[in-house]
N, C-alpha and C. Protein backbone atom coordinates (compact mmCIF):
# COMPACT_ATOMS: atom_id res chain seq x y z
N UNK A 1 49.57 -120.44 -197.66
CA UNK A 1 50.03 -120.86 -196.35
C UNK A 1 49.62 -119.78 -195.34
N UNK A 2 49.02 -120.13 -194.23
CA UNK A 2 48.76 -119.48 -193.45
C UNK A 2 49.58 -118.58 -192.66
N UNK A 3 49.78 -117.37 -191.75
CA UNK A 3 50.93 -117.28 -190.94
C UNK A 3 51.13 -117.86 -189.86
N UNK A 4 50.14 -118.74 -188.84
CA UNK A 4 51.05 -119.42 -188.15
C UNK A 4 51.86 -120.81 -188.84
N UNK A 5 51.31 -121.12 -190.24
CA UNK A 5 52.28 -122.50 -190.75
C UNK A 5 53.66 -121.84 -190.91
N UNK A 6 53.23 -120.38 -191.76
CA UNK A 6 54.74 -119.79 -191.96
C UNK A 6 56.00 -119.44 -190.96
N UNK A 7 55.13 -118.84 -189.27
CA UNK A 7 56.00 -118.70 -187.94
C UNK A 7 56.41 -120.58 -187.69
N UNK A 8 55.44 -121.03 -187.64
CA UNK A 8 56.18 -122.31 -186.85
C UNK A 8 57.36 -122.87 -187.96
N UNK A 9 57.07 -122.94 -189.41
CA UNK A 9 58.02 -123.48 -190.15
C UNK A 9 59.31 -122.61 -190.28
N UNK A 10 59.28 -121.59 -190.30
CA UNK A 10 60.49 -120.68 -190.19
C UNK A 10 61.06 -120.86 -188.74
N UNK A 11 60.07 -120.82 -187.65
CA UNK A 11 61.17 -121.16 -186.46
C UNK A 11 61.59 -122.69 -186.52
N UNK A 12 61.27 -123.89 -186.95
CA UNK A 12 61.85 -125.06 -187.22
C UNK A 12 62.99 -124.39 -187.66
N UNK A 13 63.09 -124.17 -188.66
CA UNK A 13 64.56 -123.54 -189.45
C UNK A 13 65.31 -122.56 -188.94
N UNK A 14 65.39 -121.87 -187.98
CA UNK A 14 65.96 -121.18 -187.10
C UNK A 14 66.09 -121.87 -186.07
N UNK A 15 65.71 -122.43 -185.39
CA UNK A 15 65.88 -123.66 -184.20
C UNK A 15 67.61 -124.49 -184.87
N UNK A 16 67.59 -124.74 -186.42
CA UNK A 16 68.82 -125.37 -186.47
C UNK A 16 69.48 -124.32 -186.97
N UNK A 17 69.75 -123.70 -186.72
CA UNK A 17 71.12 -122.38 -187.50
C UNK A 17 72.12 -122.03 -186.45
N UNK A 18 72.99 -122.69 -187.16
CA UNK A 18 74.50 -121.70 -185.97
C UNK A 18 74.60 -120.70 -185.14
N UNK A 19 75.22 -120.11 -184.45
CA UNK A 19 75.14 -118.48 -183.77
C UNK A 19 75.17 -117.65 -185.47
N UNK A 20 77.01 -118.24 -185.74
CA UNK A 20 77.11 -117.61 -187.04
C UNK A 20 76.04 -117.25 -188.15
N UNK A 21 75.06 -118.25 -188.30
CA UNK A 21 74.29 -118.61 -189.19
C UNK A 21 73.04 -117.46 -188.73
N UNK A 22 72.55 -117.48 -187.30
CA UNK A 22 71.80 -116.82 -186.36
C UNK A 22 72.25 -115.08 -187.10
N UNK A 23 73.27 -114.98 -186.91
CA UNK A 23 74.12 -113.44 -187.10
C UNK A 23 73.08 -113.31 -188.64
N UNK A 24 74.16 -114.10 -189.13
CA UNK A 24 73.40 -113.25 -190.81
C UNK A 24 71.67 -113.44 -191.02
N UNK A 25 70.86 -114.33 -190.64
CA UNK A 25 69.44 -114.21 -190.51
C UNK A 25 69.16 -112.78 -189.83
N UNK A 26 69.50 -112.55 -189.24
CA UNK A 26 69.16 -111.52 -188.23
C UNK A 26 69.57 -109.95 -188.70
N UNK A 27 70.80 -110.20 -189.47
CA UNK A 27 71.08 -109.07 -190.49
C UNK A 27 70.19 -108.64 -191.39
N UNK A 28 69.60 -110.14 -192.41
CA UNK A 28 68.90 -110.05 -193.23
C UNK A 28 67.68 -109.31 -193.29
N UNK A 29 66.86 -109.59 -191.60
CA UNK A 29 66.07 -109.02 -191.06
C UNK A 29 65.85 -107.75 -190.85
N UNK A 30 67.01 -107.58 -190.31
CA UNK A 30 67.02 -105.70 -190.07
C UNK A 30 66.98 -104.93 -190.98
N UNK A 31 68.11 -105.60 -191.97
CA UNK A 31 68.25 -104.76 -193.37
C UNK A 31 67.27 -104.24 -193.71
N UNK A 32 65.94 -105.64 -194.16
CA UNK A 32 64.55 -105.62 -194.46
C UNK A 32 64.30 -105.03 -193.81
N UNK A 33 63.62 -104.61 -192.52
CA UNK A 33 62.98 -103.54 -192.06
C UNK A 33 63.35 -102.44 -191.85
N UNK A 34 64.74 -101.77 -192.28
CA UNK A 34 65.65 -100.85 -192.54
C UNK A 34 65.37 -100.02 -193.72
N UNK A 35 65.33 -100.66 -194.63
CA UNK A 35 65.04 -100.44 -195.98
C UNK A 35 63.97 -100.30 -196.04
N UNK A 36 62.61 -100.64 -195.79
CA UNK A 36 61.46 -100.63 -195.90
C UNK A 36 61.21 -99.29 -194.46
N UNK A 37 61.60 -98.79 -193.62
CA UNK A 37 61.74 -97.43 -192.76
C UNK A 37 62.20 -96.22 -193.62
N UNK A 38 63.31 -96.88 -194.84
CA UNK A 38 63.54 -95.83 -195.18
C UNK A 38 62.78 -95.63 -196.85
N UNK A 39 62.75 -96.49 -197.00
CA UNK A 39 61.53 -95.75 -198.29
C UNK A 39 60.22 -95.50 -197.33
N UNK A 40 59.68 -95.43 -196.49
CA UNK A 40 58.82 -94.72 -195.91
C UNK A 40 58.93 -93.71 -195.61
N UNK A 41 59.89 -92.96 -195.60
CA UNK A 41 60.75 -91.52 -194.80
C UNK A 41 60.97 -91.15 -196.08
N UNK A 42 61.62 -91.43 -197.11
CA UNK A 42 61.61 -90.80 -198.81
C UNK A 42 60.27 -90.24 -199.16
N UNK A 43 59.43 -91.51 -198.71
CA UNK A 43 58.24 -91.13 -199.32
C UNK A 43 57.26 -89.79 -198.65
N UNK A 44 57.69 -89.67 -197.38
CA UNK A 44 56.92 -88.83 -196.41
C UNK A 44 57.47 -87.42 -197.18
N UNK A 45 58.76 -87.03 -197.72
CA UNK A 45 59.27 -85.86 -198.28
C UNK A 45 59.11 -85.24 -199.63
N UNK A 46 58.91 -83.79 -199.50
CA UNK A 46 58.26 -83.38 -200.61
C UNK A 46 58.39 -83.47 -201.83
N UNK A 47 58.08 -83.58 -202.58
CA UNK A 47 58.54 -83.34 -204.28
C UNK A 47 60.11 -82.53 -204.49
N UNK A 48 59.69 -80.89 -204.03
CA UNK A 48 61.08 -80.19 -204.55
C UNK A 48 61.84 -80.87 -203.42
N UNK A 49 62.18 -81.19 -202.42
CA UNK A 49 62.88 -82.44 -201.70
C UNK A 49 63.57 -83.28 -202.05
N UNK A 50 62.89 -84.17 -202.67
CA UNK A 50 63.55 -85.06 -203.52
C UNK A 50 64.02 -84.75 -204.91
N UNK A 51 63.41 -83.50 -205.23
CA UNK A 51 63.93 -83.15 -206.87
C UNK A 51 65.46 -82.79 -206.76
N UNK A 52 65.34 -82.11 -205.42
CA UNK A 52 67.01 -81.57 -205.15
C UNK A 52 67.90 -82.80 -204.27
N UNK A 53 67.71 -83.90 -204.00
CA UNK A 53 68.14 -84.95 -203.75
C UNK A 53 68.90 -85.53 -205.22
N UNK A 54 67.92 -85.75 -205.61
CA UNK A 54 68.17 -86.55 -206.89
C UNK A 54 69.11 -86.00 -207.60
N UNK A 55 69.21 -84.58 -208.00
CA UNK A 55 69.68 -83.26 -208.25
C UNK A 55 71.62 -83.64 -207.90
N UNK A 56 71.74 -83.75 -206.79
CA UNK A 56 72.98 -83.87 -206.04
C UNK A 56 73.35 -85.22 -206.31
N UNK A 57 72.28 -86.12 -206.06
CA UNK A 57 72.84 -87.48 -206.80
C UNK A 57 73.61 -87.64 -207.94
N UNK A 58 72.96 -87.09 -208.81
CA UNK A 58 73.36 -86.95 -210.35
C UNK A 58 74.70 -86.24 -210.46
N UNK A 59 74.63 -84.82 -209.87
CA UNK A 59 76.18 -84.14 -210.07
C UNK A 59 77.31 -84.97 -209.20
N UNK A 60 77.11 -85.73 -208.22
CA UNK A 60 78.02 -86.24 -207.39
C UNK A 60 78.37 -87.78 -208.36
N UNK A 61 77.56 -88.53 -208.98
CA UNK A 61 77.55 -88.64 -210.31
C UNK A 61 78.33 -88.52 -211.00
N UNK A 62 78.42 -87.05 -211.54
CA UNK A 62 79.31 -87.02 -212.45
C UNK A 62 80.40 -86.15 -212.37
N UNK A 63 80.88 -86.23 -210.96
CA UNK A 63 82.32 -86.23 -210.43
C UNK A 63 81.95 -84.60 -209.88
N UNK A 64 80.96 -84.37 -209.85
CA UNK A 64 81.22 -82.55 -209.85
C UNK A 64 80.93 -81.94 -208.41
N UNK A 65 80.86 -83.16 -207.73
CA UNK A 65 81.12 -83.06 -206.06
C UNK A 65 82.53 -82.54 -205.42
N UNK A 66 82.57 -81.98 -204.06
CA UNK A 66 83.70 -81.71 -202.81
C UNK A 66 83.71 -82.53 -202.45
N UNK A 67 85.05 -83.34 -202.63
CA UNK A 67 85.28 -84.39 -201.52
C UNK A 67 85.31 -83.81 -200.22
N UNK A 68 84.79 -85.07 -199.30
CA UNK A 68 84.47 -84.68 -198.03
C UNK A 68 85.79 -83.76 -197.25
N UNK A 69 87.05 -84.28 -197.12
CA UNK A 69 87.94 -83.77 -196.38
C UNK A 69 88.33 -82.21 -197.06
N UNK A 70 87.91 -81.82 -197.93
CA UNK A 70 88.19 -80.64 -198.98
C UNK A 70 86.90 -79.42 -198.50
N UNK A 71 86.21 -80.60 -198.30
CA UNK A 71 85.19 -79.52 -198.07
C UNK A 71 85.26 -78.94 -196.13
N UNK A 72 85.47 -80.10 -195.87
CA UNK A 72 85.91 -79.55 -194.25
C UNK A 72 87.18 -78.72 -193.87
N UNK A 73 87.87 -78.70 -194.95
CA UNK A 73 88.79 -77.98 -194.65
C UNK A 73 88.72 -76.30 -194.88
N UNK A 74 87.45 -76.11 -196.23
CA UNK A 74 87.20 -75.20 -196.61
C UNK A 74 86.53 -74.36 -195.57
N UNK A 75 85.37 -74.94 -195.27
CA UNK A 75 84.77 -74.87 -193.75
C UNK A 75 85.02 -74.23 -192.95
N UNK A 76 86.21 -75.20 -192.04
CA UNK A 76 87.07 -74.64 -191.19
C UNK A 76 87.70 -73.50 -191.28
N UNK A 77 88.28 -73.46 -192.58
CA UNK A 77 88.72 -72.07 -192.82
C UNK A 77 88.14 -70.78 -192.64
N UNK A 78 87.12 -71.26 -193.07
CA UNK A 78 85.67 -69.82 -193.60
C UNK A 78 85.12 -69.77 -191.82
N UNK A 79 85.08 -70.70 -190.89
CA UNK A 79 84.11 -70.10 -189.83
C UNK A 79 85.11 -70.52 -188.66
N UNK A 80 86.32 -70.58 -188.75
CA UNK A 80 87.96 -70.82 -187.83
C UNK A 80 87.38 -69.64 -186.95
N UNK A 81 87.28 -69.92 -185.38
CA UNK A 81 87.42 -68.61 -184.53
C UNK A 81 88.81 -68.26 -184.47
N UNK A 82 89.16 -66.69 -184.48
CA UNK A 82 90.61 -66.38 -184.86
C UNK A 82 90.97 -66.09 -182.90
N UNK A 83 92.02 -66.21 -182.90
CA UNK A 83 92.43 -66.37 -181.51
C UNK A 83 93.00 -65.09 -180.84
N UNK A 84 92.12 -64.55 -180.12
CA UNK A 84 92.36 -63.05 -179.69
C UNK A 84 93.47 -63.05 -178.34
């Protein structure tokens, strides 16, 4: 199929879709080109990059992460300006 059979037949089918219906097509869409931006941006980054990505994946994984509010609190603590 050509792409203009594929634009005109897909806009037939968008011509009848709800707002509602409109919403989630349009989600679907972004997602797709969302996802496909971001494995392009993975891919642009280096090896040891992603080795230490993956790295953190895995230990967060297997529980051996700071929860977020634990860790901000730690944070705060360590770089708190003290009040002169």
């Amino acid at each position: 199929m050509t792409g203009t059979k594929i634009r005109n037949r897909l806009q037939r089918k968008i011509d009848c879709l709800s707002t509602g219906q409109l919403n989630e097509v349009m989600g679907i869409i972004e997602n797709y080109f969302q996802e496909r931006e971001l494995k392009s941006e993975w891919e642009k980054l280096p090896s040891p990059v992603k080795d230490d990505i993956d790295i953190g994946i895995k230990e967060l994984d297997e529980g051996k992460g700071i929860p977020h509010p634990v860790a901000m609190k730690q944070i705060r603590a360590k770089y708190a300006r003290k009040k002169v």
